[in-house]
Protein backbone atom coordinates (compact mmCIF):
# COMPACT_ATOMS: atom_id res chain seq x y z
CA UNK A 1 -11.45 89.53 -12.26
CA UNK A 2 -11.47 87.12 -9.73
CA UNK A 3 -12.63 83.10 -9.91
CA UNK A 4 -16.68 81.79 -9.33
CA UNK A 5 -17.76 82.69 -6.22
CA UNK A 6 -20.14 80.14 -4.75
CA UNK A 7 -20.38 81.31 -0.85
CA UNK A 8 -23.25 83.85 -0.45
CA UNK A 9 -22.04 85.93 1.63
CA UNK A 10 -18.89 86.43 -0.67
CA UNK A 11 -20.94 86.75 -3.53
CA UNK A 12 -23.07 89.42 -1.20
CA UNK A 13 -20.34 91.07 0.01
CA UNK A 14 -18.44 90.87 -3.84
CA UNK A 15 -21.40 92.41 -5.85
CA UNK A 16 -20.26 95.84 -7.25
CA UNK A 17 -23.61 96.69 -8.36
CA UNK A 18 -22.75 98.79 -11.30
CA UNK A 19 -25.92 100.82 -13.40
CA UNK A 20 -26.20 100.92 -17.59
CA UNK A 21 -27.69 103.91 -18.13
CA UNK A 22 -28.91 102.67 -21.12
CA UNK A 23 -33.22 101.95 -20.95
CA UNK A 24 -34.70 99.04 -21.48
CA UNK A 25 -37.94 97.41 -22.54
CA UNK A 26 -39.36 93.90 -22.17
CA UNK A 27 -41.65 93.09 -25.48
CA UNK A 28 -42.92 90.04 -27.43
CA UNK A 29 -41.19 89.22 -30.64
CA UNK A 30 -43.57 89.19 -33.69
CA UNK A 31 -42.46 87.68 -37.29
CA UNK A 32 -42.82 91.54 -38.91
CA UNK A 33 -40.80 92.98 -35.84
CA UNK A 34 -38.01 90.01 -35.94
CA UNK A 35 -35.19 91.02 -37.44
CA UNK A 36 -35.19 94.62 -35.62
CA UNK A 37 -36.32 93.24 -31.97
CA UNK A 38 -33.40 90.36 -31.98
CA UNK A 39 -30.83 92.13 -33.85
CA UNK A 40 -30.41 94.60 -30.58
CA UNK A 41 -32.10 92.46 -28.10
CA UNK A 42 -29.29 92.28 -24.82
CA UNK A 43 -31.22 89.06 -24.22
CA UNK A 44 -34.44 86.65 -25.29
CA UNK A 45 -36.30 83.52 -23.99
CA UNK A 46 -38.90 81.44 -25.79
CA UNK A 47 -41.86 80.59 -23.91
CA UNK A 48 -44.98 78.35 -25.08
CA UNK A 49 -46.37 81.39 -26.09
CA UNK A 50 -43.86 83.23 -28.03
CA UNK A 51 -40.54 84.99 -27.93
CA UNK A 52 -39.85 87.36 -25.60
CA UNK A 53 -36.67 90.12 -25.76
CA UNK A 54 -35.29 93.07 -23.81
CA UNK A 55 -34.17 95.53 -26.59
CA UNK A 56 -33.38 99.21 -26.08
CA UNK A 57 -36.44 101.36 -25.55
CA UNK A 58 -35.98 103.95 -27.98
CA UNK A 59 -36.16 100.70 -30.26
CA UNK A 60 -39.43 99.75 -28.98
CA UNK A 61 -40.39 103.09 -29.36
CA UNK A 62 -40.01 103.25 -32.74
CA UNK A 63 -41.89 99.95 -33.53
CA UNK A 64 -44.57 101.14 -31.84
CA UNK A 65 -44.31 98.58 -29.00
CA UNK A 66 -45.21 100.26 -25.57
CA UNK A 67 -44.54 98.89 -22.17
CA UNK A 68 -42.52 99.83 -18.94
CA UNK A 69 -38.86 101.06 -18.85
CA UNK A 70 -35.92 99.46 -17.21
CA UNK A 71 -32.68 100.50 -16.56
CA UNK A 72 -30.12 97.24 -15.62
CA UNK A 73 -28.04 97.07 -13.14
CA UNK A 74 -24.84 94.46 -13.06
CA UNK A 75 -23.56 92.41 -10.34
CA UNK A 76 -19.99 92.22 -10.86
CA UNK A 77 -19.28 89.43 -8.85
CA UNK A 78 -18.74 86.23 -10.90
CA UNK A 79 -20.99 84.49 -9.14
CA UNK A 80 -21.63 80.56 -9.67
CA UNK A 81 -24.86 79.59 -11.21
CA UNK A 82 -25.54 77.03 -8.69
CA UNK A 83 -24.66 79.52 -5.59
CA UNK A 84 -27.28 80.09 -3.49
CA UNK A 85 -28.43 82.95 -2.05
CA UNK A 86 -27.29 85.79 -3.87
CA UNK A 87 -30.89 86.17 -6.24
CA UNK A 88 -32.79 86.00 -3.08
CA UNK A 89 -31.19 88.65 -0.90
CA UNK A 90 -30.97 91.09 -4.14
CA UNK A 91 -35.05 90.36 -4.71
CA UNK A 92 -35.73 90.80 -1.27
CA UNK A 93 -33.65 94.14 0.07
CA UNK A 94 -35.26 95.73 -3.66
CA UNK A 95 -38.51 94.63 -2.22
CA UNK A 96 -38.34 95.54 0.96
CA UNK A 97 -37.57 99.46 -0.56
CA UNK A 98 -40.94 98.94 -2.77
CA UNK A 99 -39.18 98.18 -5.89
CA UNK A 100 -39.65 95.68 -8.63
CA UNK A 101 -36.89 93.72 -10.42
CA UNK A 102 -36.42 90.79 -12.77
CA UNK A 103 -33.07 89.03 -12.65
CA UNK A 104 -31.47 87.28 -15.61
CA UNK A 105 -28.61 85.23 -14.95
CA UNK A 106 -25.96 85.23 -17.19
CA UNK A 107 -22.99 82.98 -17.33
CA UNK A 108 -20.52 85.33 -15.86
CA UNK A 109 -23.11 88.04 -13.85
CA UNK A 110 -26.66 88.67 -12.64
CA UNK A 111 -28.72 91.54 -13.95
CA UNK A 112 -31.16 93.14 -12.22
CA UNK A 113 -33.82 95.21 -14.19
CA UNK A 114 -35.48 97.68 -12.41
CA UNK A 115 -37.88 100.05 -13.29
CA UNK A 116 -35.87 103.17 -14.76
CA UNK A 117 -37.60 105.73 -12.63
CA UNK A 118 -36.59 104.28 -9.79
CA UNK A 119 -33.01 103.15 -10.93
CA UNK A 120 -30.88 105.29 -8.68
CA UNK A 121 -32.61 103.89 -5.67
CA UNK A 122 -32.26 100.60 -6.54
CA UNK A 123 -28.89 101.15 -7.05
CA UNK A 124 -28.29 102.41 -3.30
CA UNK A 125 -29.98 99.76 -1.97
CA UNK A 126 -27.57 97.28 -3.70
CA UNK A 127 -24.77 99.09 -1.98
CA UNK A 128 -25.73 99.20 1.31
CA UNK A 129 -26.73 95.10 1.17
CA UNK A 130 -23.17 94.95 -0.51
CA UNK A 131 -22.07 96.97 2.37
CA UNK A 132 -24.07 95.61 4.90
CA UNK A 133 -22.23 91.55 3.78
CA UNK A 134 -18.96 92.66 4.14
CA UNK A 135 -19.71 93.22 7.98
């Protein structure tokens, strides 16, 4: 793997989008689900009003904790955390198909949750922007 890339159009161009197939759920964090939720939570925040986690759906399932599914795609690229550019063209070509996504930035990659149904699309449409950068 490469260095940071900071340029968007290399970090564009350098994406890789690459699909988990695994499914994933967004859900609040309660005391009695705790130790469950953040034991197999890919990733949380704390907000004023609680803790939020993404944790495998089948997970969710089990606890009883309903809500959409996503599927997560990666952006290879190592892209810098102070680049600019590459969080708005992703939002914005997944948009322009009619398709919702919520980013979380990661030290080394972006990830891009989409909704599972629609995974594959999203996916294609990250190629062809990929595509489209490199010229």
């Amino acid at each position: 793997m490469g260095g940071v890339v900071t340029e968007s159009i290399a970090m564009i161009g350098g994406m890789s989008p690459q699909l988990d197939p695994q499914v994933w759920r967004f859900v609040q964090v309660s005391p009695e689900t705790a130790s469950q939720l953040l034991g197999a939570a890919i990733g949380t925040f704390r907000e004023e009003e609680g803790v939020s986690a993404i944790v495998p759906s089948v997970l969710a399932d089990e606890l009883g904790i309903a809500g959409p599914d996503f599927c997560c795609i990666t952006l290879q690229v190592h892209s810098d955390l102070v680049g600019v550019g590459l969080t708005a063209a992703v939002s914005r070509s997944l948009a322009d198909a009619g398709i919702a996504c919520n980013i979380v930035a990661a030290f080394h990659h972006d990830h891009v949750f989409v909704p599972a149904a629609l995974s594959k699309d999203a996916l294609a449409v990250l190629i062809e922007l990929s595509g489209k950068s490199l010229g």
